[in-house]
C-alpha atoms as a PDB file:
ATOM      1  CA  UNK A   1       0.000   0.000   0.000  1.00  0.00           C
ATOM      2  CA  UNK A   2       1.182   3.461  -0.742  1.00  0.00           C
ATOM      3  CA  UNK A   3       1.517   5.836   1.938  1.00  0.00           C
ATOM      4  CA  UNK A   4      -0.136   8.497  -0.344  1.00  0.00           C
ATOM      5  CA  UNK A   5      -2.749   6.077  -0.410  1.00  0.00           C
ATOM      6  CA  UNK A   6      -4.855   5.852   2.716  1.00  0.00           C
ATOM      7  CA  UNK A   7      -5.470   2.393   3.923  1.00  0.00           C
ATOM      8  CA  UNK A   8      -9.469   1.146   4.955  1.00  0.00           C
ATOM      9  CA  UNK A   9      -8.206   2.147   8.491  1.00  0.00           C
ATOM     10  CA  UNK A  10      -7.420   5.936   7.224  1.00  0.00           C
ATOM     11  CA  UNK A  11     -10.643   5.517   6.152  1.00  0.00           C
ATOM     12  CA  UNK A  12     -12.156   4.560   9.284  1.00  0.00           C
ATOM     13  CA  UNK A  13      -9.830   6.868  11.114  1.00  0.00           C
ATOM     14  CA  UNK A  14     -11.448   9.731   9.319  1.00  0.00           C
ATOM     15  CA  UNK A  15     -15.016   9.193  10.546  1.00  0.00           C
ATOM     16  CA  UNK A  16     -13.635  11.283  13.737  1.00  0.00           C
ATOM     17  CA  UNK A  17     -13.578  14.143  11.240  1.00  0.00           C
ATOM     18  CA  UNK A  18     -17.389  13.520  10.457  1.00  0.00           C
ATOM     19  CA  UNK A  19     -18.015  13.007  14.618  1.00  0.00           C
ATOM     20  CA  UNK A  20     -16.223  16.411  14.656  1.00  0.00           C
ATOM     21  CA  UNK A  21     -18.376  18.202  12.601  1.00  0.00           C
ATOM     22  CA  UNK A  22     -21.337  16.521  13.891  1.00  0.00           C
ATOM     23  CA  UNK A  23     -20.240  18.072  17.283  1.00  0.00           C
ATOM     24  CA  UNK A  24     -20.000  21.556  16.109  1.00  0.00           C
ATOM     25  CA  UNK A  25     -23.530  21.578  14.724  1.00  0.00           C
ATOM     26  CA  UNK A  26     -24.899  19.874  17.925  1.00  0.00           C
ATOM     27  CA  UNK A  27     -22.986  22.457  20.473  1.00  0.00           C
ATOM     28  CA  UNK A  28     -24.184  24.989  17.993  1.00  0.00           C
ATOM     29  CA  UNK A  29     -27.892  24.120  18.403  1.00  0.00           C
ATOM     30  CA  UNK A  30     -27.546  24.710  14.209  1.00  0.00           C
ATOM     31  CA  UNK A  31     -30.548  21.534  13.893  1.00  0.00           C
ATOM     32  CA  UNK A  32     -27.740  19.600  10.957  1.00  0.00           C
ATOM     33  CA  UNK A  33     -26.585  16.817  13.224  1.00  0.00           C
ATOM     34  CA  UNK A  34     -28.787  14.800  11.315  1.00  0.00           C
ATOM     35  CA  UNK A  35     -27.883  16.021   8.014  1.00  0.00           C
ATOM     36  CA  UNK A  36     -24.075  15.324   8.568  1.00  0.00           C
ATOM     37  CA  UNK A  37     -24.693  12.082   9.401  1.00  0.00           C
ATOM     38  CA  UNK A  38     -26.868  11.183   6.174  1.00  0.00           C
ATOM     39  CA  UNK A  39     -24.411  13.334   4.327  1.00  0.00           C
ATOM     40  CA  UNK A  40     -21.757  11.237   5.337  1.00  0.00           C
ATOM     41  CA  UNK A  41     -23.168   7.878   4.735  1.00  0.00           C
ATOM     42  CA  UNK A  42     -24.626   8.684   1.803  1.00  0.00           C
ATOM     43  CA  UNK A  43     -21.092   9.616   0.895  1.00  0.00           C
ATOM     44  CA  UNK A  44     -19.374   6.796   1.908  1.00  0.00           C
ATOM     45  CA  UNK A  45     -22.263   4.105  -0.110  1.00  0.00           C
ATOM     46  CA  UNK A  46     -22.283   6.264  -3.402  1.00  0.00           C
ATOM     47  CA  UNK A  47     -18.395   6.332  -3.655  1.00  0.00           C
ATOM     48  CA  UNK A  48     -17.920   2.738  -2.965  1.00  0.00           C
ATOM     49  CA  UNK A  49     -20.567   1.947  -5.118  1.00  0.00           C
ATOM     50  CA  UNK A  50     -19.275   4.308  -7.852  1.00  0.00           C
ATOM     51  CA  UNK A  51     -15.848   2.423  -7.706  1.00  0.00           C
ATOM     52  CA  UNK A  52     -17.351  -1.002  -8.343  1.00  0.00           C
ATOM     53  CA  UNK A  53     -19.033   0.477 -11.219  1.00  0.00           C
ATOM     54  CA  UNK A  54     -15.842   2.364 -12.061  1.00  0.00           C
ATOM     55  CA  UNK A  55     -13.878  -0.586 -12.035  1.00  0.00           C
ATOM     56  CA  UNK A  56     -16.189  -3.052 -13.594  1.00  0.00           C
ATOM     57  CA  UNK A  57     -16.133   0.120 -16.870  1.00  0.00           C
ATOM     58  CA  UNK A  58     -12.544  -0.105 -16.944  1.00  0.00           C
ATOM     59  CA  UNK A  59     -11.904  -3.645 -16.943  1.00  0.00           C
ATOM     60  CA  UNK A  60     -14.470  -4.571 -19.391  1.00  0.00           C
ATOM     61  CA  UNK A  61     -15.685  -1.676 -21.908  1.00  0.00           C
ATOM     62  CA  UNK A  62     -13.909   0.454 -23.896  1.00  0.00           C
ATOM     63  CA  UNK A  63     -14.331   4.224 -24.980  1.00  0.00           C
ATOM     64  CA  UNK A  64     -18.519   2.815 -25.946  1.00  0.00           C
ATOM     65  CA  UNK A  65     -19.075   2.358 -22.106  1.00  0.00           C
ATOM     66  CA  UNK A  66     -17.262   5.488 -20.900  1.00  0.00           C
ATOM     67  CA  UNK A  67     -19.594   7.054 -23.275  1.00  0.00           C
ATOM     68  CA  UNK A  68     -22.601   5.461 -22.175  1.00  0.00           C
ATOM     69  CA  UNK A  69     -21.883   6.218 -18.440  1.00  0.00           C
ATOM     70  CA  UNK A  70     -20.898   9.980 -19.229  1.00  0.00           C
ATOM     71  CA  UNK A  71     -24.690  10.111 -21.264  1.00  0.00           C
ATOM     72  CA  UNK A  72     -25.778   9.282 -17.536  1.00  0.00           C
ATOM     73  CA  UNK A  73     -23.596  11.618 -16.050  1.00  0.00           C
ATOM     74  CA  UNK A  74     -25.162  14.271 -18.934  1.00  0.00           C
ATOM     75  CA  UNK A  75     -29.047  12.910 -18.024  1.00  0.00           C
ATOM     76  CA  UNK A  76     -28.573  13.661 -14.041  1.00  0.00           C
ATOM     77  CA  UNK A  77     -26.975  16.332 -14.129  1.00  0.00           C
ATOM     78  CA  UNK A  78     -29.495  17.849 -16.504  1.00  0.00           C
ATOM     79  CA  UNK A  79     -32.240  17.077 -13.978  1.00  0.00           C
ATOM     80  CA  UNK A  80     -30.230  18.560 -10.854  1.00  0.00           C
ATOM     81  CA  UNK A  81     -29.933  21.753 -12.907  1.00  0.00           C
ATOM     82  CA  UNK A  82     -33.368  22.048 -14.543  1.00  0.00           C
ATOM     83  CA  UNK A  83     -34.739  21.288 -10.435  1.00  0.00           C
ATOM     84  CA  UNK A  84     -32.528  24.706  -9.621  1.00  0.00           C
ATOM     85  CA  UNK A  85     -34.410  26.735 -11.647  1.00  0.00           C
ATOM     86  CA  UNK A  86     -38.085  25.154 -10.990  1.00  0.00           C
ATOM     87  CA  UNK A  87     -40.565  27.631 -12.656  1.00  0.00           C
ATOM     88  CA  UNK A  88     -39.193  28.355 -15.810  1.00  0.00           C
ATOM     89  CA  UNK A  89     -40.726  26.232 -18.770  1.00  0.00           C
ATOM     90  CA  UNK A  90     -38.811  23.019 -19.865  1.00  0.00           C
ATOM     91  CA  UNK A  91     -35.762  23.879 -17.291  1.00  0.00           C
ATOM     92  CA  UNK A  92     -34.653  20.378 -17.182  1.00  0.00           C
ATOM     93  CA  UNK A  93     -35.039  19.506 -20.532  1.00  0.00           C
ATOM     94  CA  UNK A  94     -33.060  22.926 -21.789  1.00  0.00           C
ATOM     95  CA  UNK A  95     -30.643  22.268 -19.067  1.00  0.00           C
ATOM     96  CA  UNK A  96     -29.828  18.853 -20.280  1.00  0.00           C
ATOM     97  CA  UNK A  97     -29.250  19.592 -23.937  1.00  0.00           C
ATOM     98  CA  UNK A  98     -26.873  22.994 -22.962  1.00  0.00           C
ATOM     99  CA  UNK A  99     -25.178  20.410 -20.556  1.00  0.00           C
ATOM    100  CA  UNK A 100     -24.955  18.177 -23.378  1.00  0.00           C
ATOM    101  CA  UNK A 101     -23.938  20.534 -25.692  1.00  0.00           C
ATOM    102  CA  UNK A 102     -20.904  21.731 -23.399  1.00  0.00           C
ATOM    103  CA  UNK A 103     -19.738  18.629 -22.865  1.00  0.00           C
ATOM    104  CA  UNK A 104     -19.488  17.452 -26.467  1.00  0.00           C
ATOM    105  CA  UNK A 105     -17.800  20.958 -27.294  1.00  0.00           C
ATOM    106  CA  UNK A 106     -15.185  20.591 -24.648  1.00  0.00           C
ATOM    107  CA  UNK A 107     -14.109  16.514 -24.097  1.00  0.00           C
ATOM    108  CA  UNK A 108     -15.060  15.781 -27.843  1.00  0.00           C
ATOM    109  CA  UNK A 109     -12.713  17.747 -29.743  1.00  0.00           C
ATOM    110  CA  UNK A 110      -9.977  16.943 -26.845  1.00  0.00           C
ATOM    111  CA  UNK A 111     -10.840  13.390 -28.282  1.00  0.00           C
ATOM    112  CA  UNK A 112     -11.036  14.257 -31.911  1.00  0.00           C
ATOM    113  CA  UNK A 113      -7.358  15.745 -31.553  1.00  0.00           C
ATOM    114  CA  UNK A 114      -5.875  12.684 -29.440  1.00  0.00           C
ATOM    115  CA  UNK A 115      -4.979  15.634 -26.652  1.00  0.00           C
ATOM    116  CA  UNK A 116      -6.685  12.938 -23.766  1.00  0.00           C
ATOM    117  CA  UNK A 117      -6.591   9.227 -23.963  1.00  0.00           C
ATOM    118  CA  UNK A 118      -9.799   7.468 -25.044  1.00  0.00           C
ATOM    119  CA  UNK A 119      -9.768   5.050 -22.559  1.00  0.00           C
ATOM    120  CA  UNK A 120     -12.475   4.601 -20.331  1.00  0.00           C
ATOM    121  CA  UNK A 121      -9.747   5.131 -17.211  1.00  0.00           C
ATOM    122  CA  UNK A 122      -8.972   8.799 -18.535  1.00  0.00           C
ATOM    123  CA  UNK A 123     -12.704   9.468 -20.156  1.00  0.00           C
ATOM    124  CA  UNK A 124     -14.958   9.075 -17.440  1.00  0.00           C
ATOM    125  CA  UNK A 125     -13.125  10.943 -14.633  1.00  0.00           C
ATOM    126  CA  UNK A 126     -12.657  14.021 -17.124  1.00  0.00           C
ATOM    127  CA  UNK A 127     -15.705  14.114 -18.343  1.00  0.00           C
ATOM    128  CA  UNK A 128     -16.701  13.762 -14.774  1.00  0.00           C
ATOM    129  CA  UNK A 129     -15.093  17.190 -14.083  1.00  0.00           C
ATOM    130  CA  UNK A 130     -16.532  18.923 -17.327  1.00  0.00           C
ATOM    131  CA  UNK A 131     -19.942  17.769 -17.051  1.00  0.00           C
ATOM    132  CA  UNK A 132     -19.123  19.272 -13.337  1.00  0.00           C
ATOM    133  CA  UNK A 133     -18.270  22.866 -14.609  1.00  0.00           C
ATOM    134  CA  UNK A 134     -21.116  22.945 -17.550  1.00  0.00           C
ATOM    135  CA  UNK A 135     -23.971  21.925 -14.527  1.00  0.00           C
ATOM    136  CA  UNK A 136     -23.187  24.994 -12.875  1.00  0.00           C
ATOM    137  CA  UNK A 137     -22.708  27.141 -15.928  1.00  0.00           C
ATOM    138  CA  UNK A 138     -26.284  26.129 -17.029  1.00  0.00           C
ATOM    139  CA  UNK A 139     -27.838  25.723 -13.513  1.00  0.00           C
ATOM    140  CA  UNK A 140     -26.848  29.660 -12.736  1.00  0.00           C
ATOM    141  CA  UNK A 141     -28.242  31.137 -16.079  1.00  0.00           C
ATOM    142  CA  UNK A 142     -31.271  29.237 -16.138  1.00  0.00           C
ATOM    143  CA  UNK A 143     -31.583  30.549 -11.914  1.00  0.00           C
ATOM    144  CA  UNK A 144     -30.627  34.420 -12.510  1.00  0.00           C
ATOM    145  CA  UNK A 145     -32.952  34.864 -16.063  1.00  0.00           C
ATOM    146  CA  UNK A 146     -36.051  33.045 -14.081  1.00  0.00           C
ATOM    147  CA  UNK A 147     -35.184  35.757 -10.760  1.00  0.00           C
ATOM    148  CA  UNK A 148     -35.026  38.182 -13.986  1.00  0.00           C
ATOM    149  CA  UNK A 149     -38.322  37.126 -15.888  1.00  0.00           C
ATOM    150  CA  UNK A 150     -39.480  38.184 -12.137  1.00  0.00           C
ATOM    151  CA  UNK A 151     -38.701  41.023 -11.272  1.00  0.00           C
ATOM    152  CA  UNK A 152     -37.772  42.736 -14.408  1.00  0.00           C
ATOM    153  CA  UNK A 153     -41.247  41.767 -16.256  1.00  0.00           C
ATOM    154  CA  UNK A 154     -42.596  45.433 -16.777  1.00  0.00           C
ATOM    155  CA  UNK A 155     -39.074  46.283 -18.011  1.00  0.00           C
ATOM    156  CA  UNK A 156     -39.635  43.348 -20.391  1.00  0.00           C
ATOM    157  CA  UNK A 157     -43.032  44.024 -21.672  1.00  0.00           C
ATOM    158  CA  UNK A 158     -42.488  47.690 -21.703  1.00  0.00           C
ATOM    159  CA  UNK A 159     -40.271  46.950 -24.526  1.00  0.00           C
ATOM    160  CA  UNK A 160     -42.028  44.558 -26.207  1.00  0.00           C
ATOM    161  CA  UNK A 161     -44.991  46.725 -26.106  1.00  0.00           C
ATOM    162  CA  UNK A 162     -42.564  49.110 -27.935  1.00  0.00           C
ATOM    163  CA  UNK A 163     -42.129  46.646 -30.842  1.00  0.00           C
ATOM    164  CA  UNK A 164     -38.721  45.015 -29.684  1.00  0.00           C
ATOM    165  CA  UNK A 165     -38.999  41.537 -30.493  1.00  0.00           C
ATOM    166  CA  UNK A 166     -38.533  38.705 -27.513  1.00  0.00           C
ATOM    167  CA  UNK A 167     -34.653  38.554 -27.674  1.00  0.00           C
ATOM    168  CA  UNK A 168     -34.668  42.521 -27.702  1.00  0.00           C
ATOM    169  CA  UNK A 169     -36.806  42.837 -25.280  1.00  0.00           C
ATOM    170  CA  UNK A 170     -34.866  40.320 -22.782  1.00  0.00           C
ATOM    171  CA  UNK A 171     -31.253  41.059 -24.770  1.00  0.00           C
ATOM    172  CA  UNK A 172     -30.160  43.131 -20.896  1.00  0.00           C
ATOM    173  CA  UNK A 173     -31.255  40.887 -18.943  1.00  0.00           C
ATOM    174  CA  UNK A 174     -30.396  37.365 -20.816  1.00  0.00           C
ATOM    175  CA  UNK A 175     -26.259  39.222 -20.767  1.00  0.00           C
ATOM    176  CA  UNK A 176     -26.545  40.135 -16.988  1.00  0.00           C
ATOM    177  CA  UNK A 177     -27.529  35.576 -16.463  1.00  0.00           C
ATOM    178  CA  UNK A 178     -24.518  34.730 -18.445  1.00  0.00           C
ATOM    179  CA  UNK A 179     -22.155  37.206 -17.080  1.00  0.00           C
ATOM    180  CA  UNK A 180     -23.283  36.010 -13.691  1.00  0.00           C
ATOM    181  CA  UNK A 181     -22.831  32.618 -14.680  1.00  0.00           C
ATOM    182  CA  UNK A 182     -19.339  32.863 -16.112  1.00  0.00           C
ATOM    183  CA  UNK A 183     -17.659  34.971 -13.897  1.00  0.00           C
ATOM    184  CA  UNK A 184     -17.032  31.685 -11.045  1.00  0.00           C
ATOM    185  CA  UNK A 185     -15.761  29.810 -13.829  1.00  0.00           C
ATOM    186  CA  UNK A 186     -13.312  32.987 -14.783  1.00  0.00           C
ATOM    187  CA  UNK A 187     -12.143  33.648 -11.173  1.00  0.00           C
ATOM    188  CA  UNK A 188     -11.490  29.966 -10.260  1.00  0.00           C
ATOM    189  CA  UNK A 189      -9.092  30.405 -13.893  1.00  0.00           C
ATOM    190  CA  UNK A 190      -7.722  33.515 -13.027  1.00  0.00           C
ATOM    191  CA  UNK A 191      -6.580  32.152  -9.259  1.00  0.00           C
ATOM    192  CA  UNK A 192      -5.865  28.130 -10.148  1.00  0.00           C
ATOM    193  CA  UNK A 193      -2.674  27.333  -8.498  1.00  0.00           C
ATOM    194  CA  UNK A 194      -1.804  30.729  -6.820  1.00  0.00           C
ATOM    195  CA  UNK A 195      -4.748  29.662  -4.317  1.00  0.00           C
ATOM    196  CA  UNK A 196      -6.014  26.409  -5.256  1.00  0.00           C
ATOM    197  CA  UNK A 197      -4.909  23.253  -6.622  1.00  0.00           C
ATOM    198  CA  UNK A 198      -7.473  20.961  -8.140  1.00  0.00           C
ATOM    199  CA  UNK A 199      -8.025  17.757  -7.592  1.00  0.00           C
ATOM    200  CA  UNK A 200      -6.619  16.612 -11.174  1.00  0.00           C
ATOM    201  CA  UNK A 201      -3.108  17.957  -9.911  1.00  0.00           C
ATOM    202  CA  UNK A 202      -3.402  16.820  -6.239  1.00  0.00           C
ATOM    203  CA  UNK A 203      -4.335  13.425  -7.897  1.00  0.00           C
ATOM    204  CA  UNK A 204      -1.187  13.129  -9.964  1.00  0.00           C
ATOM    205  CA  UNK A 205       1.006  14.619  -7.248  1.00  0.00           C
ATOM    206  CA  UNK A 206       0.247  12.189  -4.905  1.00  0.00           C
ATOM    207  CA  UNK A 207       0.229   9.242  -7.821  1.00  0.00           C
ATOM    208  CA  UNK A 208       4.088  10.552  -7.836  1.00  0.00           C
ATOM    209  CA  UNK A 209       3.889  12.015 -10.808  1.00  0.00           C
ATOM    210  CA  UNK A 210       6.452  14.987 -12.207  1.00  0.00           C
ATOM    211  CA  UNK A 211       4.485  18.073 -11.089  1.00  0.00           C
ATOM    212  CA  UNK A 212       5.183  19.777 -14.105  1.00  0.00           C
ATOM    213  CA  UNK A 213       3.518  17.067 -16.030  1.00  0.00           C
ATOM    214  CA  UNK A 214       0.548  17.249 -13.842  1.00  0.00           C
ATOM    215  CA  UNK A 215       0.332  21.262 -14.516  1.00  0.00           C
ATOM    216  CA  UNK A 216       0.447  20.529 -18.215  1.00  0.00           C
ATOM    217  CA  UNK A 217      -2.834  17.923 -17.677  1.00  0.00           C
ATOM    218  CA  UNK A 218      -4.155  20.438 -15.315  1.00  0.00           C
ATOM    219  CA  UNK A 219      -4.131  23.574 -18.058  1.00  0.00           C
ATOM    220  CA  UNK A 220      -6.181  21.467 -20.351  1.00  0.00           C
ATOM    221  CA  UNK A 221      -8.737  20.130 -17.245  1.00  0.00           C
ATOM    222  CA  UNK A 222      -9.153  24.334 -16.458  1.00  0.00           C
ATOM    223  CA  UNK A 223      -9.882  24.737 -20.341  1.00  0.00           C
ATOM    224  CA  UNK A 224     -11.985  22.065 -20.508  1.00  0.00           C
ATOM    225  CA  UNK A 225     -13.857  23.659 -17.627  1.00  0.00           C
ATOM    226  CA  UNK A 226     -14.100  26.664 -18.529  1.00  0.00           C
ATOM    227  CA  UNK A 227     -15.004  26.301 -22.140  1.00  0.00           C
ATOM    228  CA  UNK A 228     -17.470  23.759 -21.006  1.00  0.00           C
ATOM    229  CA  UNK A 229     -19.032  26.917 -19.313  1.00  0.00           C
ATOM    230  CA  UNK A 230     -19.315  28.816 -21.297  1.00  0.00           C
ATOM    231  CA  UNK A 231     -20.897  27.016 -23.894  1.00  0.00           C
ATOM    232  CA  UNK A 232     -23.681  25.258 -21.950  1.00  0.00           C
ATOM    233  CA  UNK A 233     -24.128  28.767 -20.280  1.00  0.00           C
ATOM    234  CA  UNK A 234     -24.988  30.438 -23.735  1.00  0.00           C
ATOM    235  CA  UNK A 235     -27.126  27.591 -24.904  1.00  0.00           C
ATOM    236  CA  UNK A 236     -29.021  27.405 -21.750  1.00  0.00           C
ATOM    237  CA  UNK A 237     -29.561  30.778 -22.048  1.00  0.00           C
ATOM    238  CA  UNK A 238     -30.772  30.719 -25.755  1.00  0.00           C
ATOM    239  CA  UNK A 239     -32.570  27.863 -25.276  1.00  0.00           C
ATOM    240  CA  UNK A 240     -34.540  29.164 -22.521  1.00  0.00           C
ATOM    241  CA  UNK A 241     -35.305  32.307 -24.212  1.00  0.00           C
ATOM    242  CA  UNK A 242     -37.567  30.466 -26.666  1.00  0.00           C
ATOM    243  CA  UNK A 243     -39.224  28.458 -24.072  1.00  0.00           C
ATOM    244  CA  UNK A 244     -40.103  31.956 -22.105  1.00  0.00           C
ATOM    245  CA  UNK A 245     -42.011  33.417 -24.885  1.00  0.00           C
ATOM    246  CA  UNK A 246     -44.752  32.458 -26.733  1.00  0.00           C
ATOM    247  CA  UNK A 247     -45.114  32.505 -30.495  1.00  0.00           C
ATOM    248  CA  UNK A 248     -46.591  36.007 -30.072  1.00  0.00           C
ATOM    249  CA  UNK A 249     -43.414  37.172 -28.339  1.00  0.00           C
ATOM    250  CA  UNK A 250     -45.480  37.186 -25.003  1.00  0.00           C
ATOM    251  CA  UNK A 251     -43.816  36.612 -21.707  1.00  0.00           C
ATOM    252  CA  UNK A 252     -45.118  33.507 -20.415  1.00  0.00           C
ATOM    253  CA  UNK A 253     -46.194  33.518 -16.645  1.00  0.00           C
END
């Protein structure tokens, strides 16, 4: 066993960590003693049962199955995002094509141009991390231009009433969602390394690999992310604009 490697007693070892924060919350009358706990185990059975499945993927499908599982990965994701922004017509099903959409941008050319491995061992953890960054770049559009649809609706039908046609009239508003959306995904680029080190690098570090080889993979994981983004941002945003109007450019309720 590797010492970088904790054994099944460092993992046992660190359930004092879990007791520890169950203990704050308790002595802090915060009512999540509860919620650790479920947290936690639910944690601990979804991880283990991810690795069988993980390993069971590697051993016995190729690039087909990696696919296959990151589809899944695209499907739930798609429904955690479209559940974010409840309210607005066909969230989940705009989420999960935008989601889809960034994914395919990112990981698939990566693929196309032999920059990552196409084995199932390199695919699914990737695509893992970019399916990761695109959830939040469509779940935070499709949140801020349903908050916007709210409480900028005179705004919006003043200007329709003016003649501006649906993505006129929600143009300001649709730009203020994206910028909002993108601007995590920029800082966590601007700061990677100086502040942070992802998991990718602290991964490879502790694999004992040359750190300067696990920067280089790292650069193309924070590209992946944040092109990823982007691009489900501005089709979740697009997409959703169609879906808020009717066919007589009328904001829907």
């Amino acid at each position: 066993m590797s010492p970088t490697v904790p054994s099944w007693y460092g993992v046992g070892a660190s359930v004092l960590l879990v007791a520890m924060a169950v203990f704050v919350v308790v002595r802090e009358h915060l009512g999540l003693g509860r919620e650790v706990l479920v947290a936690a185990v639910r944690a601990a059975v979804q991880l283990v049962a991810i690795g069988g499945l993980l390993l069971l993927l590697f051993r016995h499908t190729g690039l087909i199955g990696a696919l296959a599982w990151v589809t899944v990965m695209v499907l739930l994701a798609g429904r955690v995002a479209g559940g974010r922004a409840r309210g607005l017509p066909g969230a989940t099903r705009v989420a999960t094509i935008a989601i889809a959409g960034g994914v395919f941008a990112t990981v698939g050319v990566l693929l196309v141009a032999h920059v990552i491995d196409t084995s199932g061992r390199v695919v699914i953890p990737v695509a893992g991390m970019v399916v990761t960054g695109a959830m939040q770049g469509a779940s935070l559009t499709l949140q801020r231009m349903r908050d916007e649809a709210t409480t900028a609706r005179r705004q919006v039908e003043a200007r329709l009433a003016l003649g501006l046609a649906a993505p006129d009239a929600f143009g300001p508003h649709l730009r203020t969602a994206l910028r909002t959306a993108l601007i995590p995904a920029i800082d966590g680029t601007k700061v990677v390394g100086l502040i942070s080190l992802p998991g990718a690098t602290v991964g490879l570090l502790l694999a004992g690999v040359n750190p300067l080889t696990a920067i280089r993979y790292q650069v193309v994981v924070m590209y992946m992310l944040l092109g990823a983004a982007a691009v489900a941002a501005v089709l979740a945003g697009r997409l959703a604009l169609r879906t808020m109007f009717d066919d007589a450019h009328r904001l829907r309720t």
